[in-house]
C-alpha atoms as a PDB file:
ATOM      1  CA  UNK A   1     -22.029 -15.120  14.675  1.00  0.00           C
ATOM      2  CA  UNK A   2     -22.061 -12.130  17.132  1.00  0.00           C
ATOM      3  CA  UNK A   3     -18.999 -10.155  17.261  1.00  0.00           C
ATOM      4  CA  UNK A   4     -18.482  -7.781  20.311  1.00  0.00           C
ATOM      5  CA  UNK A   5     -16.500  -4.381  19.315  1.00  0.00           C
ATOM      6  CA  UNK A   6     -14.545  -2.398  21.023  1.00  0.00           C
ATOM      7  CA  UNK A   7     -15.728   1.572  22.284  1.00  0.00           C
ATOM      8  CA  UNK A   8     -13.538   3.144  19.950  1.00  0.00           C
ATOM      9  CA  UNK A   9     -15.038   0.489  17.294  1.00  0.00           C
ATOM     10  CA  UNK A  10     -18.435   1.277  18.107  1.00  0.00           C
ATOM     11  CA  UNK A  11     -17.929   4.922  17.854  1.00  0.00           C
ATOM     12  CA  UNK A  12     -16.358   5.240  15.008  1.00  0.00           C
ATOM     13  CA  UNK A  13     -19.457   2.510  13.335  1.00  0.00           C
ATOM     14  CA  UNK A  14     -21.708   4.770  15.106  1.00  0.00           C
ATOM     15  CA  UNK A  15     -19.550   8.264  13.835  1.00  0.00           C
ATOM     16  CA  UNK A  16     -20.151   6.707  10.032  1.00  0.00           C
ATOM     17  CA  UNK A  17     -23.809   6.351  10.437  1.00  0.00           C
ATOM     18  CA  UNK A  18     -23.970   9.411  11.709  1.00  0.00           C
ATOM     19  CA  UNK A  19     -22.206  11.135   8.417  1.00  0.00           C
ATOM     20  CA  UNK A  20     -25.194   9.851   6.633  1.00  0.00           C
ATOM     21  CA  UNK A  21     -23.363   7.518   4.194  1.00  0.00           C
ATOM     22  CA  UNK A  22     -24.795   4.333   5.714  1.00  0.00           C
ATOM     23  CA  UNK A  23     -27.838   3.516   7.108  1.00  0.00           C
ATOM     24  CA  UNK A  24     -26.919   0.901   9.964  1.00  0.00           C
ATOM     25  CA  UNK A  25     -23.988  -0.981  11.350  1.00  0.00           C
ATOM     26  CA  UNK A  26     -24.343  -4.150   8.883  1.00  0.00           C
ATOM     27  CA  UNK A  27     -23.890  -1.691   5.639  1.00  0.00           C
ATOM     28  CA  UNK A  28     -20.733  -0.452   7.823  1.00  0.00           C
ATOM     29  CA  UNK A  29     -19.348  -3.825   8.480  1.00  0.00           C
ATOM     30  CA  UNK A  30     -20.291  -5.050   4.700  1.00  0.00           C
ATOM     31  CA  UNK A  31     -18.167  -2.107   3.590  1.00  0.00           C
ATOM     32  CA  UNK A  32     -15.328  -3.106   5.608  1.00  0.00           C
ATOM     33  CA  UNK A  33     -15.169  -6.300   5.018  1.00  0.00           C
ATOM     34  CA  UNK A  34     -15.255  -6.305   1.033  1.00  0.00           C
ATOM     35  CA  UNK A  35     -12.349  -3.152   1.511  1.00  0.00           C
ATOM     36  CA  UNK A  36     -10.283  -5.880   3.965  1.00  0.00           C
ATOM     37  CA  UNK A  37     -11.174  -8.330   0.976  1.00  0.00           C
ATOM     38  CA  UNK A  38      -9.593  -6.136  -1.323  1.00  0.00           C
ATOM     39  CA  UNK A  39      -6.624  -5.058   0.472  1.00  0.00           C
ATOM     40  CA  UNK A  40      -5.656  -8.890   1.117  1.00  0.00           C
ATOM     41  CA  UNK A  41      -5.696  -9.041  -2.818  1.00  0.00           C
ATOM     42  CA  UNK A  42      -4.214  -6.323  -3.533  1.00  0.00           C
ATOM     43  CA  UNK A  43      -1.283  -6.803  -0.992  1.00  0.00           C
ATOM     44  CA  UNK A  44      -0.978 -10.714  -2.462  1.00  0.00           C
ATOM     45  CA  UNK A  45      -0.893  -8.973  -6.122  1.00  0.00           C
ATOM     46  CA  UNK A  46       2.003  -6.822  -5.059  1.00  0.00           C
ATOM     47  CA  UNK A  47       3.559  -9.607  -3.125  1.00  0.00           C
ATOM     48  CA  UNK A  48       3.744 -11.298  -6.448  1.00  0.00           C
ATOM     49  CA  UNK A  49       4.952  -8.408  -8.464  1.00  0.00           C
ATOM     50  CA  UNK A  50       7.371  -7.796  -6.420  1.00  0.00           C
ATOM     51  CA  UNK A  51       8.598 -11.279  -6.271  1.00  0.00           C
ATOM     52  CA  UNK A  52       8.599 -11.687 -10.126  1.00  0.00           C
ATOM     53  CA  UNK A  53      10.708  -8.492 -10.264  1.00  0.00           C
ATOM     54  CA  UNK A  54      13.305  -9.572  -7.722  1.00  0.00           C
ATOM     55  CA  UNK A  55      13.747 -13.038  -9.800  1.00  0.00           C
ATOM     56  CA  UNK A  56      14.352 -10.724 -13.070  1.00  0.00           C
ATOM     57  CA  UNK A  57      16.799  -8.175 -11.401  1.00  0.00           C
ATOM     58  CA  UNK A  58      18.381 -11.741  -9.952  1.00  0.00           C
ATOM     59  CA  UNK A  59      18.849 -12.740 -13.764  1.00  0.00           C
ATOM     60  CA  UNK A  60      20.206  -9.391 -14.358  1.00  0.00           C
ATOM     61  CA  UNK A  61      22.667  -9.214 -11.953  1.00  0.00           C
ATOM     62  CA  UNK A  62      24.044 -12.673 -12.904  1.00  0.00           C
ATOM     63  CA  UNK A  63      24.135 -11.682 -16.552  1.00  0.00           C
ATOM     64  CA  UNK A  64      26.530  -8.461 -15.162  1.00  0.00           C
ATOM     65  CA  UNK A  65      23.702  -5.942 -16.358  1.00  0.00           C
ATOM     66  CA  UNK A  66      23.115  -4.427 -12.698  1.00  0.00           C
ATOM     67  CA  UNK A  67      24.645  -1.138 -11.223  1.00  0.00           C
ATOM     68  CA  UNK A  68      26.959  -0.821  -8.119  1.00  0.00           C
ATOM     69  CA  UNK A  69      25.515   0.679  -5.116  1.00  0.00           C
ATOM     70  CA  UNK A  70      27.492   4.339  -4.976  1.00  0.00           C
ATOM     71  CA  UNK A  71      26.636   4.784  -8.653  1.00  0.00           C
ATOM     72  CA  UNK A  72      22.830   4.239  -7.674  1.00  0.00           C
ATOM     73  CA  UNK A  73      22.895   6.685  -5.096  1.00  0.00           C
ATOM     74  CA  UNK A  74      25.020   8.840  -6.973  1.00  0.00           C
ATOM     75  CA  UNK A  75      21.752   8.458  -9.483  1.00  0.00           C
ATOM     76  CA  UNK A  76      19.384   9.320  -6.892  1.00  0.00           C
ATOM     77  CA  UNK A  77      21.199  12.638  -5.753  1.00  0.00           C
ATOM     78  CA  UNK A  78      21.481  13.905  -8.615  1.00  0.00           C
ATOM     79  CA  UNK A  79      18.006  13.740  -9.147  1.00  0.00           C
ATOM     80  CA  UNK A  80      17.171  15.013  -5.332  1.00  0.00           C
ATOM     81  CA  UNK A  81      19.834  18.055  -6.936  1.00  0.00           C
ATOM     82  CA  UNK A  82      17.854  18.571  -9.953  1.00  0.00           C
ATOM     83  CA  UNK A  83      14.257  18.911  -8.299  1.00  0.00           C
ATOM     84  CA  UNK A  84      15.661  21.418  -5.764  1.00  0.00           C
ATOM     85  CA  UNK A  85      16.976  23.289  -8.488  1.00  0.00           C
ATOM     86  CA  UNK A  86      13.717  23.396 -10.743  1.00  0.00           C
ATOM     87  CA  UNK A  87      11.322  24.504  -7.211  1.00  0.00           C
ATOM     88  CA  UNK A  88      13.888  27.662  -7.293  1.00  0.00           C
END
């Protein structure tokens, strides 16, 4: 498969060759890819997480255990009040 890259692509593959940490332009693409490969899974873990977490807080809310939206950000100011007050 030949891939054709862009100028800015090829400078910055050329830019990391350069730097000394890779040799040639495959180890730069290998790199890439298995960091794209990782980022996909990573992203789909979250994805997950996140989706497991909104189902619980779901349960939660139904159940009555949840907060109301001014005493959340009530919550949060507080705490924005309390860090300015420690950095004095």
């Amino acid at each position: 498969m030949e891939i054709l890259l862009k100028p800015e692509q090829q400078q910055f593959v050329q830019a990391q060759i350069a730097s000394g940490k890779f040799t040639n332009a495959d180890e730069v693409v290998d790199v890439a890819f298995r960091l794209l490969e990782k980022l996909g899974n990573e992203y789909s873990q979250w994805i997950e997480e996140t989706r497991e977490k909104i189902d619980l807080a779901r349960v939660e809310l139904e159940r009555g255990e949840g907060l109301d939206g001014e005493t959340v950000v009530h919550q949060i100011l507080d705490r924005f009040q309390q860090a300015r007050e420690a950095q004095k």
